[in-house]
Protein backbone atom coordinates (compact mmCIF):
# COMPACT_ATOMS: atom_id res chain seq x y z
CA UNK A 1 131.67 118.65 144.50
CA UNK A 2 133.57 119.48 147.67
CA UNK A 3 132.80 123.06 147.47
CA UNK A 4 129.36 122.26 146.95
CA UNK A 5 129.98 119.92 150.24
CA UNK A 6 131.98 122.94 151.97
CA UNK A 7 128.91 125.42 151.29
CA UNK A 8 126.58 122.83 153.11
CA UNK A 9 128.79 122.39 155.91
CA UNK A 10 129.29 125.99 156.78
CA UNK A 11 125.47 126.38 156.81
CA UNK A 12 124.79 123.41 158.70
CA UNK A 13 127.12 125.27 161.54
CA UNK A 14 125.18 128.64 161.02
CA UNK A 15 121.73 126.66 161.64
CA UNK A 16 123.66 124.67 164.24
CA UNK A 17 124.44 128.26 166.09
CA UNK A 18 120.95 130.10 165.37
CA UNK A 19 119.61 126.44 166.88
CA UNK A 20 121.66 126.63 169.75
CA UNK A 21 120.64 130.27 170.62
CA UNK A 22 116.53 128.89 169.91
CA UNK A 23 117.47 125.93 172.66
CA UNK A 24 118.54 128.63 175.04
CA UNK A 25 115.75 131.03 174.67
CA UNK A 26 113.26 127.65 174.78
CA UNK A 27 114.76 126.81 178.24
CA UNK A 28 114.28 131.10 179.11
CA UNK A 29 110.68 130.40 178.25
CA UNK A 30 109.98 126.61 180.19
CA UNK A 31 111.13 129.14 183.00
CA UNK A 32 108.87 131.55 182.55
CA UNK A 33 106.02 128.59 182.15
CA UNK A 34 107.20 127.05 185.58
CA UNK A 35 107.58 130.17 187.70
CA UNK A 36 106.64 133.47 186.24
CA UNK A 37 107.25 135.26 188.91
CA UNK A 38 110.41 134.04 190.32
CA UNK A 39 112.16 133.67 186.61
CA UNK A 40 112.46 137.68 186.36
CA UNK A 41 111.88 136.87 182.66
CA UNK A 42 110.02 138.30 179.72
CA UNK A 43 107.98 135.78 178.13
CA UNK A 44 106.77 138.03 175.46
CA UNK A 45 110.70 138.89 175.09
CA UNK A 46 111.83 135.48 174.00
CA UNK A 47 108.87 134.71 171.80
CA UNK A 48 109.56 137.70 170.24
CA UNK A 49 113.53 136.50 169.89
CA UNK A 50 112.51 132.93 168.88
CA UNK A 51 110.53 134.68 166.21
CA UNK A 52 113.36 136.39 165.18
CA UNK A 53 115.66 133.68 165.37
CA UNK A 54 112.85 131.81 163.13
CA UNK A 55 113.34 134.34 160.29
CA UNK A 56 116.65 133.52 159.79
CA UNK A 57 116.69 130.33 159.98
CA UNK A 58 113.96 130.12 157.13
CA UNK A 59 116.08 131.26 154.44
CA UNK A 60 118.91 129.22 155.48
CA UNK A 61 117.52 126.19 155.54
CA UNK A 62 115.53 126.82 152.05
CA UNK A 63 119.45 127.72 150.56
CA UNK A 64 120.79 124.55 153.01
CA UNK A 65 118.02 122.20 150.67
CA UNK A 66 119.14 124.16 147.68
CA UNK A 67 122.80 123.29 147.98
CA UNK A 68 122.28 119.72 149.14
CA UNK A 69 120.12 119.30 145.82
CA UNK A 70 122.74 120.69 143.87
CA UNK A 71 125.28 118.76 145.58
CA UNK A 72 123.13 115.46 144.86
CA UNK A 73 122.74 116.27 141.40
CA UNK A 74 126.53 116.24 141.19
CA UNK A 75 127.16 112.61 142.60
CA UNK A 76 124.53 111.33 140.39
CA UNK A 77 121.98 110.73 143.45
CA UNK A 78 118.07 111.64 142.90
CA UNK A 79 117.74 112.64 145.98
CA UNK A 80 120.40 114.24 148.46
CA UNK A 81 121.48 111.82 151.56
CA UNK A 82 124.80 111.87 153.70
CA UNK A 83 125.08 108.10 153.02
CA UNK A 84 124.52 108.78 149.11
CA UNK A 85 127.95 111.07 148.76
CA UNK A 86 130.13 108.83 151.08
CA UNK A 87 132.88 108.36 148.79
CA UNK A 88 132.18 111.57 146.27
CA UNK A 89 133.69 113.96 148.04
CA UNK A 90 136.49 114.40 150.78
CA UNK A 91 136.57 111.92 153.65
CA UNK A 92 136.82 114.37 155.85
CA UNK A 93 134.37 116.37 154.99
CA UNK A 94 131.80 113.83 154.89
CA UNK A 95 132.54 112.84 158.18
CA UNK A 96 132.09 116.41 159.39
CA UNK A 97 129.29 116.77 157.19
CA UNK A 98 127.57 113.56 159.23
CA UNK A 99 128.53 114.99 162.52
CA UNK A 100 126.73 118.61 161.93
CA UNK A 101 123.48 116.69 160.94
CA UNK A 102 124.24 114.61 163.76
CA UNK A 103 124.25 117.78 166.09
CA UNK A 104 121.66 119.22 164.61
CA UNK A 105 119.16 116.45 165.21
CA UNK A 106 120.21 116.66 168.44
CA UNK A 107 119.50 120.01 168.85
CA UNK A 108 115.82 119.86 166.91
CA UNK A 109 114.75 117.04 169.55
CA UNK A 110 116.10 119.03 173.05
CA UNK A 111 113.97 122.00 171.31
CA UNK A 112 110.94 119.88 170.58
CA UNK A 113 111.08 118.67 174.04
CA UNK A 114 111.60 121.29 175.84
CA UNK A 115 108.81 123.22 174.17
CA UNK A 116 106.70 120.17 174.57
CA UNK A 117 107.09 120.69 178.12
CA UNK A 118 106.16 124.28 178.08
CA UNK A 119 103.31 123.58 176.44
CA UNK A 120 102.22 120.38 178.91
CA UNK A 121 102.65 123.12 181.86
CA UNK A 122 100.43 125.77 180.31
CA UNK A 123 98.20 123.17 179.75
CA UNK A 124 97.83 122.06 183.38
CA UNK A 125 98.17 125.26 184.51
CA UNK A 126 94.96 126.60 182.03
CA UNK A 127 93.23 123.49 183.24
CA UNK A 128 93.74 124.34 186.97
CA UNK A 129 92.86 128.35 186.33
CA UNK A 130 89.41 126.84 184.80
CA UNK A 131 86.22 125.78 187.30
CA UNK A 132 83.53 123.94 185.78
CA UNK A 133 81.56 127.25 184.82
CA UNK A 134 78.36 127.77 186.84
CA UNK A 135 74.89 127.51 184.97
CA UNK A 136 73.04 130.96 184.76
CA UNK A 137 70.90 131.29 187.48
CA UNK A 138 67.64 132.78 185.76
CA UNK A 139 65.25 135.80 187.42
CA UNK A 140 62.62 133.23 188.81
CA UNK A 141 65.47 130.98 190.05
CA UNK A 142 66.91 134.06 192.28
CA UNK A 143 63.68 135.36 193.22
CA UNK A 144 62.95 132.13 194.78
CA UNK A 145 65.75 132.26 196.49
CA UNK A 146 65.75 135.57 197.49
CA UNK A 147 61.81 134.74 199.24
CA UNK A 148 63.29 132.03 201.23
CA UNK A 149 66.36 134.24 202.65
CA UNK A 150 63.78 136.58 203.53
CA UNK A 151 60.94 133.55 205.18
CA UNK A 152 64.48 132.59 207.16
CA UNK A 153 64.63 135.87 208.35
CA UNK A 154 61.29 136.38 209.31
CA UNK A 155 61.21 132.95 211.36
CA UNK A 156 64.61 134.23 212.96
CA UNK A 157 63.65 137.36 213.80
């Protein structure tokens, strides 16, 4: 059980440092959102790294859910919870077990926020980029108008 336990823990620090990198490159892009100019950053660039980033972290969070199943199986629990194999494997281990999910929710909620943010900006900023758009003037509308510009030039002139 505590090499089932060991195996989650060293991919809970390999998501913890592919996470860390995505946190960097989602401040990179909030940026880019704020002042494109002035950031002297790629914006296609990091989406294309957080994409990147995103493939790897697939797989290791599919093997991550693997391994905690397994590891739940083991203890006897249905279903796999930090609480539920306090006391069926190594103290410490569960205790840094707790602490990587710990930083790892962490880490998910600065992302989500800080792309929340990016996406708020854009918003506004789309919003502010967009007039009401005009209604299409049609041919009699702009011949009208074009036989008063000329009557007001005629009476001026």
């Amino acid at each position: 059980m505590d090499r089932l336990a060991e195996r989650l823990l060293d991919n809970l620090e390999r998501q913890e440092e592919l996470y860390t990198s995505m946190r960097h490159l989602a401040r990179e892009q909030l940026k880019t959102v704020r002042s494109p100019a002035s950031s002297g950053l790629d914006r296609d660039l990091i989406l294309k790294q957080r994409a990147e980033l995103l493939q790897h972290l697939e797989p290791l969070g599919k093997r991550g859910r693997i391994i905690e199943r397994d590891l739940a199986r083991a203890v006897g629990l249905e279903q796999f919870t930090v609480k539920g194999i306090e006391g069926k494997v190594d103290n410490e281990l569960h205790r840094r077990l707790r602490q990587a999910f710990e930083r790892l929710g962490v880490l998910l909620g600065e992302i989500t926020e800080i792309d929340a943010e990016s996406v708020r900006l854009m918003s506004s900023q789309l919003a502010g980029c967009h007039q009401t758009p005009r209604r299409p003037v049609s041919s009699a509308e702009a011949l009208q108008a074009y036989r008063e510009s000329s009557r007001v030039k005629k009476d001026r002139g």
